[in-house]
Structures are given as structure tokens and as C-alpha cells.
Protein backbone atom coordinates (compact mmCIF):
# COMPACT_ATOMS: atom_id res chain seq x y z
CA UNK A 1 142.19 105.23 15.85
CA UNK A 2 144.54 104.47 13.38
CA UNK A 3 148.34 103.33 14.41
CA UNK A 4 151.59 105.59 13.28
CA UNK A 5 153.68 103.65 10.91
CA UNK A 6 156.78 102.19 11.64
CA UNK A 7 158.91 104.82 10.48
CA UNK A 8 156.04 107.73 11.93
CA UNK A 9 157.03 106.01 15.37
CA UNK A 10 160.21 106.36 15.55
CA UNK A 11 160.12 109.82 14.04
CA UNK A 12 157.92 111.05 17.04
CA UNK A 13 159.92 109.41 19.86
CA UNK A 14 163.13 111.01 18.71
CA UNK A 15 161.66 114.56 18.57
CA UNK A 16 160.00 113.64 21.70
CA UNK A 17 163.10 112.97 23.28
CA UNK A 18 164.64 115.85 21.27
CA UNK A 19 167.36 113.60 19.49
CA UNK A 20 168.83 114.61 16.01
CA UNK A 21 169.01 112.10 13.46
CA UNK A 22 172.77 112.24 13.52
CA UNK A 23 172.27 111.18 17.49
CA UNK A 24 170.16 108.70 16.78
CA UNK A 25 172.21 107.31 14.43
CA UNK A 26 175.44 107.86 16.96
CA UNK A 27 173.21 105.85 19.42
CA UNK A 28 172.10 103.39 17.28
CA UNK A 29 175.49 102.19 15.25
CA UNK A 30 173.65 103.46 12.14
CA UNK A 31 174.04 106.00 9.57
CA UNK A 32 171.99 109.64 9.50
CA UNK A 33 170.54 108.64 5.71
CA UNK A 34 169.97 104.92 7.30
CA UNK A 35 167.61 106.60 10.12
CA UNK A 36 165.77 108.97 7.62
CA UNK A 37 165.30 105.72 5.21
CA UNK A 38 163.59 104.40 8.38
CA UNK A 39 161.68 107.33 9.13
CA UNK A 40 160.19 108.26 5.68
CA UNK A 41 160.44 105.46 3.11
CA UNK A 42 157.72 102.44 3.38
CA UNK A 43 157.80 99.76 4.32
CA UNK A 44 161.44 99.71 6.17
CA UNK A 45 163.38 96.38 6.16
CA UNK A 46 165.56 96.91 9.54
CA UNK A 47 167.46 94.18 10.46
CA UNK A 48 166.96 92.81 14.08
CA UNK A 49 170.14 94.08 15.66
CA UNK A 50 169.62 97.74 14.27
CA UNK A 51 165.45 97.39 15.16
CA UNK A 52 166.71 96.68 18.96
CA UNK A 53 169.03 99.11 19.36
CA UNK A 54 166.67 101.64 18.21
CA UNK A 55 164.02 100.35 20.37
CA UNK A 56 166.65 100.55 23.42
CA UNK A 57 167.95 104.01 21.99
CA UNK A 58 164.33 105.10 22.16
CA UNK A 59 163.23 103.79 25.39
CA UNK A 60 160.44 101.43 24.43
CA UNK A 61 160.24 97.65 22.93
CA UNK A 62 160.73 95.85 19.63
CA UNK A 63 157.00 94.91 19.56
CA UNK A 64 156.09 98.13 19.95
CA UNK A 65 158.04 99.70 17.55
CA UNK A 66 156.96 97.22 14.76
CA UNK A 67 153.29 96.94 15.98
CA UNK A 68 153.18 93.41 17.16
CA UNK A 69 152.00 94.43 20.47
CA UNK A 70 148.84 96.07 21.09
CA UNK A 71 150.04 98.40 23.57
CA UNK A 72 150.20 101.86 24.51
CA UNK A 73 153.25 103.99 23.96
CA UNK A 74 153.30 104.04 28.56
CA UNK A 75 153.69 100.13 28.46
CA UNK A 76 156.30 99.75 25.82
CA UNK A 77 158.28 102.47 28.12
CA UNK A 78 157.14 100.98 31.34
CA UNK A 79 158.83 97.36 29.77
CA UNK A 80 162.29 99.07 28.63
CA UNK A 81 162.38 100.33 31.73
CA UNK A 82 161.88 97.15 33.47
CA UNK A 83 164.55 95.70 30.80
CA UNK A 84 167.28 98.19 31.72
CA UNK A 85 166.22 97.90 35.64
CA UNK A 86 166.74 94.41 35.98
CA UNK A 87 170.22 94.73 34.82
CA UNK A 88 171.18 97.23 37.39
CA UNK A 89 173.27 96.46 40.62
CA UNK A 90 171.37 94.95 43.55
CA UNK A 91 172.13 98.40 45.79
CA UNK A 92 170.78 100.52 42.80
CA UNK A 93 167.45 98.09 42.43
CA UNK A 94 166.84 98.59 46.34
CA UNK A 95 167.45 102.77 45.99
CA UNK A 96 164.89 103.03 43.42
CA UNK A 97 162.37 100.60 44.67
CA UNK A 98 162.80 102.58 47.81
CA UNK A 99 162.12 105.70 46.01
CA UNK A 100 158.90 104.47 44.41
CA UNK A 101 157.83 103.68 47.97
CA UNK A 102 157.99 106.88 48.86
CA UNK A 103 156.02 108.46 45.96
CA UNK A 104 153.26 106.24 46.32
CA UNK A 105 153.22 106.86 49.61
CA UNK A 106 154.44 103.66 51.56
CA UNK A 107 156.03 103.39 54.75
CA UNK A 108 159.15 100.68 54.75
């Protein structure tokens, strides 16, 4: 199976998450013809800062994004995840591990 592009990537995980270009760009720091650029022209030459805060904006990894990492689009999302919890208050950490508890069905 052949891997999206770059630009293909980040075109399908915006409409997936049903953000505009001009959001995406809001979210990002970045310009509505800067995202396009991204999305259609090849190759795209982002610089690091703007590559991360799409990645963050988007909900998955750098590596990902780029195709360093040989992973599927669940593990790039399960690691941003893991990113963004392990900045969260201690009280908010407990609360959700609590919560995955429950929906895997383990007692306290």
C-alpha cells in the first residue's frame, strides 16, 4: 500500500476533523495560501516550528506527518495524546485514568 504524501496527509486529517483551511491556519500561526501550499504543491519545505504546530493542531506526531515513522494513523494519535496528557494537572491525569478503568472494565 502506498503512503499519502505529505501534503495528502494533512489534507485528510483536516477534513477529517472538519477544519477549514482558514482554521487551520488560525490554529497553526500560518497563512490560508501557506496551508494550501502545504497541501497541494510538492515537495513542501515547512519549517520545524510550523511542521509541529500542525502536527499538534492535527492531533498526531511530527514523524508521522513527514513519514519518518512507520506507523499507523491510531499510533501517531495515540502519541499526541499521550503528549498533551502528560502535561495535564495531576487531578485531571487520575480522572481520566480512572475513566479508562472503567471502560475496560477494571475495578479500582
Amino acid at each position: 500500500m502506498i503512503q499519502p504524501t505529505f501534503g495528502k496527509k494533512i489534507k485528510e486529517l483536516r477534513t477529517k476533523k472538519r477544519l477549514t483551511l482558514d482554521q487551520l491556519a488560525t490554529e497553526t500561526g500560518s497563512s490560508k495560501s501557506y496551508i494550501w501550499e502545504l497541501e497541494n504543491k510538492d515537495p513542501p519545505r515547512p519549517s520545524a516550528e510550523k511542521l509541529a504546530a500542525i502536527a499538534v493542531a492535527l492531533g498526531v506526531t511530527t514523524d508521522y506527518l513527514i513519514g519518518r515513522e512507520e506507523v499507523t494513523l491510531a499510533d501517531a494519535e495515540d502519541k499526541a495524546f499521550f503528549r498533551e496528557y502528560s502535561q495535564m494537572p495531576d487531578d485531571t491525569r487520575e480522572k481520566i485514568r480512572a475513566m479508562a478503568r472503567l471502560l475496560g472494565g477494571k475495578k479500582e
